[in-house]
Protein backbone atom coordinates (compact mmCIF):
# COMPACT_ATOMS: atom_id res chain seq x y z
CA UNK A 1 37.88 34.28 -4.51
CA UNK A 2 36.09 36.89 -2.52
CA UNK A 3 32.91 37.86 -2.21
CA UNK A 4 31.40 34.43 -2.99
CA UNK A 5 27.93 34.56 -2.68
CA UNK A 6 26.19 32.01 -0.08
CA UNK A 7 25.11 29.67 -3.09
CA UNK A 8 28.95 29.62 -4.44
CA UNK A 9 29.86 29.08 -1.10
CA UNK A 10 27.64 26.16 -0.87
CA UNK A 11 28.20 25.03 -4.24
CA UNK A 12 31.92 25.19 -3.52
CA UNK A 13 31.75 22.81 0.09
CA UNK A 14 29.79 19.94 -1.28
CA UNK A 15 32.09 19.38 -4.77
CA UNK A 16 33.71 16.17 -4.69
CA UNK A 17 37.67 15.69 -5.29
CA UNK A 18 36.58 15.36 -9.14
CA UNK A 19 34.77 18.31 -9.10
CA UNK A 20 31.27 16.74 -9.15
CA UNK A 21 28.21 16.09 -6.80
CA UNK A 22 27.38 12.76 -6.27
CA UNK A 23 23.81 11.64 -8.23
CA UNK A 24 23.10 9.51 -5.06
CA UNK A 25 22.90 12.41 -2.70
CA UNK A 26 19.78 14.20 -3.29
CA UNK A 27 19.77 16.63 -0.48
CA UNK A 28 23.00 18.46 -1.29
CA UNK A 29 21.04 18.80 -4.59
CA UNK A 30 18.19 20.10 -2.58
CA UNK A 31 20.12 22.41 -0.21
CA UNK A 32 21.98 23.89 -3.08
CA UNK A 33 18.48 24.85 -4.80
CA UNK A 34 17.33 26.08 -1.39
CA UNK A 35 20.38 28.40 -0.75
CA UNK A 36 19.86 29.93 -4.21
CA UNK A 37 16.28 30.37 -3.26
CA UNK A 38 17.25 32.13 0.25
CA UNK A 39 19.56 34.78 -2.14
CA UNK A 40 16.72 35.74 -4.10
CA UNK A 41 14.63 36.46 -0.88
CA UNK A 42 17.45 38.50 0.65
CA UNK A 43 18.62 40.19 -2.28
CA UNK A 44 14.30 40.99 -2.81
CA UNK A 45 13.82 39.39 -6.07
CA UNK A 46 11.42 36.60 -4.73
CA UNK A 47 8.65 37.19 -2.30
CA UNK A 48 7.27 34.42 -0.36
CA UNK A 49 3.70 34.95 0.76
CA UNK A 50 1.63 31.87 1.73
CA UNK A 51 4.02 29.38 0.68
CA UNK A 52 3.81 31.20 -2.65
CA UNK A 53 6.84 32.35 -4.61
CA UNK A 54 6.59 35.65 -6.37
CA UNK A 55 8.85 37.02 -8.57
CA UNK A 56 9.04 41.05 -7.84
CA UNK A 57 11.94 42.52 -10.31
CA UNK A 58 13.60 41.05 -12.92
CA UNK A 59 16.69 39.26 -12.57
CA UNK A 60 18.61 41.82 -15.60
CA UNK A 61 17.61 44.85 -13.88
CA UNK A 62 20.12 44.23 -11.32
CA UNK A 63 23.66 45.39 -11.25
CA UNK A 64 26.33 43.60 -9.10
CA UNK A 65 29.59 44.56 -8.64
CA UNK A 66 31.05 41.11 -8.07
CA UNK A 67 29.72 39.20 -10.90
């Protein structure tokens, strides 16, 4: 389990001891959607530009070596 990216790293902190996230607990729901967001920006998919998302290449056109 290396080279977890920082939204499997997330993902992986806030799962229960069943394996789930509780429905009650909306902001690990929101953080999780927020640290996928952050990847896109660094990885320069998204562009944010007057609290405007903007998507500037396609998700397929990217090779990683990890996935």
């Amino acid at each position: 389990m290396n080279n977890l990216s920082l939204t499997q790293q997330y993902f992986l902190c806030v799962l229960g001891n069943k394996g789930n996230i509780s429905s009650f607990n909306i902001e690990k729901f929101m953080c999780l959607a927020a640290a996928g967001l952050l990847e896109l920006l660094l990885d320069d998919i998204l562009l944010l530009d007057n609290k405007k998302l903007y998507i500037k290449s396609g998700i397929a056109s990217i090779g990683r070596a990890d996935v």
